[in-house]
C-alpha atoms as a PDB file:
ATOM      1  CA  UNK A   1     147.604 399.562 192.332  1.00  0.00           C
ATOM      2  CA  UNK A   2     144.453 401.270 191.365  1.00  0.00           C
ATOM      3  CA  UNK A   3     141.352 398.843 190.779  1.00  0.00           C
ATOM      4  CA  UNK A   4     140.906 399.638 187.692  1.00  0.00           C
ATOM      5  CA  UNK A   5     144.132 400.046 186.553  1.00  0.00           C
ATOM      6  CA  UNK A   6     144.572 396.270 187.622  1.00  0.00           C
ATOM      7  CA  UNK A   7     141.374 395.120 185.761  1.00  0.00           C
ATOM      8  CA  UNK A   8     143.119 396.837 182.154  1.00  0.00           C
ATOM      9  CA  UNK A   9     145.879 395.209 182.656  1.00  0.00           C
ATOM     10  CA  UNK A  10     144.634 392.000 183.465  1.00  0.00           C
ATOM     11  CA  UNK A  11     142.784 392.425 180.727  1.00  0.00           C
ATOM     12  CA  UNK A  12     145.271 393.086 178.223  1.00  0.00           C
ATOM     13  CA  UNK A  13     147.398 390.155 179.777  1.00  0.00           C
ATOM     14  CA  UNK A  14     144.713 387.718 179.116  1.00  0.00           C
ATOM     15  CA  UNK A  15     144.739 389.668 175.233  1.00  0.00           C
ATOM     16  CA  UNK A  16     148.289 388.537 175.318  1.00  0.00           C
ATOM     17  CA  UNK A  17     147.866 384.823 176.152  1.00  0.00           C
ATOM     18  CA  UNK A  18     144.928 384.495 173.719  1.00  0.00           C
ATOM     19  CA  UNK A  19     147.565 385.392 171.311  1.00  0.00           C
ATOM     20  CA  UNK A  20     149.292 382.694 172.366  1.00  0.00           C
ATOM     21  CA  UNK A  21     146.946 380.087 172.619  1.00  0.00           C
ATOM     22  CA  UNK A  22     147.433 378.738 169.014  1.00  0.00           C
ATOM     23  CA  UNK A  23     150.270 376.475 168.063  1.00  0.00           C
ATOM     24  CA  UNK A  24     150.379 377.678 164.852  1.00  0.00           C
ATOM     25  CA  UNK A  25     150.599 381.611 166.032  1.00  0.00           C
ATOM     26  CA  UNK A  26     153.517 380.519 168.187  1.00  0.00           C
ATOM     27  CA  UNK A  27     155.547 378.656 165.582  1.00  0.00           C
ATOM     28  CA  UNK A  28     155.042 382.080 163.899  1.00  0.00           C
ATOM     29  CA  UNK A  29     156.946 384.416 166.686  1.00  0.00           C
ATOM     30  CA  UNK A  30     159.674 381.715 166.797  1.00  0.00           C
ATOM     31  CA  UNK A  31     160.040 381.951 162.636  1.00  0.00           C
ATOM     32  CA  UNK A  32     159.855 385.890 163.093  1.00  0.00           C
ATOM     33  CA  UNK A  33     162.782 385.421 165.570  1.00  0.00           C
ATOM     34  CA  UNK A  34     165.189 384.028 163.135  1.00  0.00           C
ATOM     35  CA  UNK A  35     163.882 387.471 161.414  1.00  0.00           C
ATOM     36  CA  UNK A  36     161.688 389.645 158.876  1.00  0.00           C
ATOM     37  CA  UNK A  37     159.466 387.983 156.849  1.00  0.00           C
ATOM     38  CA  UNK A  38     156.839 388.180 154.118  1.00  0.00           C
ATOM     39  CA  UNK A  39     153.308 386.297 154.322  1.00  0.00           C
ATOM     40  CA  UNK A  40     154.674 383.950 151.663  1.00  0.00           C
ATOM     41  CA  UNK A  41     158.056 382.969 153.541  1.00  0.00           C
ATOM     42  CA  UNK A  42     156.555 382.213 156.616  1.00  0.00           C
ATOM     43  CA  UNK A  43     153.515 380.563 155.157  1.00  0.00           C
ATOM     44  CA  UNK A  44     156.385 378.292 153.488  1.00  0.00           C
ATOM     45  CA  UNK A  45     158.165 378.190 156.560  1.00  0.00           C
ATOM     46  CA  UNK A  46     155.713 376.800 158.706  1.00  0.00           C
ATOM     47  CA  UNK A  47     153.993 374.710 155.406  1.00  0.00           C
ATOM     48  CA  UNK A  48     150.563 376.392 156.304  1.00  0.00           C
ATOM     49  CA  UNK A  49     148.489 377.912 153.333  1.00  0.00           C
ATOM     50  CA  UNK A  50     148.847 381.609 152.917  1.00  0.00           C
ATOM     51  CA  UNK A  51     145.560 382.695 154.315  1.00  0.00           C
ATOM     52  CA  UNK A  52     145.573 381.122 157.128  1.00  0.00           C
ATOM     53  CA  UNK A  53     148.994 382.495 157.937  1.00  0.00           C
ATOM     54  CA  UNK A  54     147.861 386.069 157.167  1.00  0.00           C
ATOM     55  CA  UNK A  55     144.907 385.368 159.846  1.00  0.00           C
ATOM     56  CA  UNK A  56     146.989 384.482 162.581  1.00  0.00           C
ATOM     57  CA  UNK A  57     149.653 387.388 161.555  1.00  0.00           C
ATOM     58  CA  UNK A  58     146.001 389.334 162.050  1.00  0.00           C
ATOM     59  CA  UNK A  59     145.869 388.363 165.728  1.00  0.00           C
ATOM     60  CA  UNK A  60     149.052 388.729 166.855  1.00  0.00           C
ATOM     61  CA  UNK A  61     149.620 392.167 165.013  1.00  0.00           C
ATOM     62  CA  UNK A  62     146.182 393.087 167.262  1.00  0.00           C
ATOM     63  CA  UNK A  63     148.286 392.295 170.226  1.00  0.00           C
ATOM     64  CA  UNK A  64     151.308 394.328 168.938  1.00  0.00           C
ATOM     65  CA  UNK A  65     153.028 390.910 169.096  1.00  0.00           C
ATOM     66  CA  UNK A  66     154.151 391.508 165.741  1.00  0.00           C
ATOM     67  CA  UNK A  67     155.147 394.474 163.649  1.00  0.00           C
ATOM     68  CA  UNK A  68     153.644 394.962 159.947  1.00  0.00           C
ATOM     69  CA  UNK A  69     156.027 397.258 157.635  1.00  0.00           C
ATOM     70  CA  UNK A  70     155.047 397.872 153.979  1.00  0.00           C
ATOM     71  CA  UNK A  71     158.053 396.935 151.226  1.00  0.00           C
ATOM     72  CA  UNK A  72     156.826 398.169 148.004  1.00  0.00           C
ATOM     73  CA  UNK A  73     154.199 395.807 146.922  1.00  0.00           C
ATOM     74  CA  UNK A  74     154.708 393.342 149.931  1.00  0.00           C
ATOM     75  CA  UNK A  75     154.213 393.432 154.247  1.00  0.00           C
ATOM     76  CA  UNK A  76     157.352 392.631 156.036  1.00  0.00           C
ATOM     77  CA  UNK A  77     156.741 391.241 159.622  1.00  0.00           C
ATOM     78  CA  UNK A  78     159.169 390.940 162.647  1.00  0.00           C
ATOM     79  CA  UNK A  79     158.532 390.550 166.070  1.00  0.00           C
ATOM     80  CA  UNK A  80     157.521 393.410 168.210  1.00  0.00           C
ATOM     81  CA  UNK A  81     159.479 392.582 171.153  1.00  0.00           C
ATOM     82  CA  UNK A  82     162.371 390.383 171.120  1.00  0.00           C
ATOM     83  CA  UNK A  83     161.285 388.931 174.863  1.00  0.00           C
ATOM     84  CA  UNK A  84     157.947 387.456 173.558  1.00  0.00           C
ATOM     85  CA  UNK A  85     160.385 384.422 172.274  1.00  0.00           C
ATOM     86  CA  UNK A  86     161.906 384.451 175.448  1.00  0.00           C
ATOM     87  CA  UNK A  87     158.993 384.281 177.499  1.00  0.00           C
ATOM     88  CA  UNK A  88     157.940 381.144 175.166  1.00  0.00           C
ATOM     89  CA  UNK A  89     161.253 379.298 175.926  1.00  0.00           C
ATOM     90  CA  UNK A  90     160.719 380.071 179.886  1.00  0.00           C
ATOM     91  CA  UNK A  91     157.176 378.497 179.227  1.00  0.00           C
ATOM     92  CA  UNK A  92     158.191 375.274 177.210  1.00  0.00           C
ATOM     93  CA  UNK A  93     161.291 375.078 180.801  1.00  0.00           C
ATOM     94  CA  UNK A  94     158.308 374.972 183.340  1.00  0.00           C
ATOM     95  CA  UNK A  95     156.418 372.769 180.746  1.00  0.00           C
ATOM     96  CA  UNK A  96     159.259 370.266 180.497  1.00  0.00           C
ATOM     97  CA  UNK A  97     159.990 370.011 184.250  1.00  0.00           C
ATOM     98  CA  UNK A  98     156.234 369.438 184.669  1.00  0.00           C
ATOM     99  CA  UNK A  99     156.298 366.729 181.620  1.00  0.00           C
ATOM    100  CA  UNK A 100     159.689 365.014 183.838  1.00  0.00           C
ATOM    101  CA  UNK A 101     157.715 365.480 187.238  1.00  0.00           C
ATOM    102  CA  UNK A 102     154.431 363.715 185.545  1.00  0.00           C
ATOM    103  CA  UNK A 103     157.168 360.886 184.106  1.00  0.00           C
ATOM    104  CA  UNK A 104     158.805 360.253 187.504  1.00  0.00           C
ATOM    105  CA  UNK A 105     155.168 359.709 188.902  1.00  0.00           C
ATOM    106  CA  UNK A 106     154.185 357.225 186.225  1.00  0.00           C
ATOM    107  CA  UNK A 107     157.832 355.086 186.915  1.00  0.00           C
ATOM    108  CA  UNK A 108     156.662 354.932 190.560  1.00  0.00           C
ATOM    109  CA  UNK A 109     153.774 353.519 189.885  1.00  0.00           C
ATOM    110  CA  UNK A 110     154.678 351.309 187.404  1.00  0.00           C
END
């Protein structure tokens, strides 16, 4: 692969995990899976305040991790690729094996 070609999209992977990096960002994608949304349903969804929530929809809709459409007066938001939640479960599998792994080494030492 072209050099430089490599370093953009490196770079835009490392865009993608930032977008990631915030529990409360994630817990957004997996309400957005269930469906579309409004600012106000997933800010009740996920019991966060409303700004906040429409900070973090900021980021990820940056990353094209989510999809803003405008309903009359009010933003709908869905997911802008149905694998991001995917990917997350196939994190929180190697997370969970690592967790048990950790677990068996603390009951052999124990």
């Amino acid at each position: 692969m072209n050099r430089i070609l490599e370093q953009e999209v490196n770079t835009l992977h490392a865009e993608v995990c930032a977008g990631l990096a915030d529990p409360k960002r994630i817990m957004i994608l997996y309400v957005l899976s269930e469906g579309t949304k409004n600012v106000t349903e997933l800010a009740s969804a996920i019991d966060l305040p409303q700004p906040m929530v429409s900070r973090h929809l900021k980021v990820l809709r940056e990353r094209g991790m989510v999809i803003a459409t405008r309903q009359g007066p009010a933003v709908e938001y869905r997911l802008g690729d149905k694998r991001l939640t995917e990917a997350l479960d196939l994190l929180r599998a190697v997370l969970r094996d690592h967790l048990a792994r950790r677990s068996e080494l603390v009951e052999q030492l124990a």
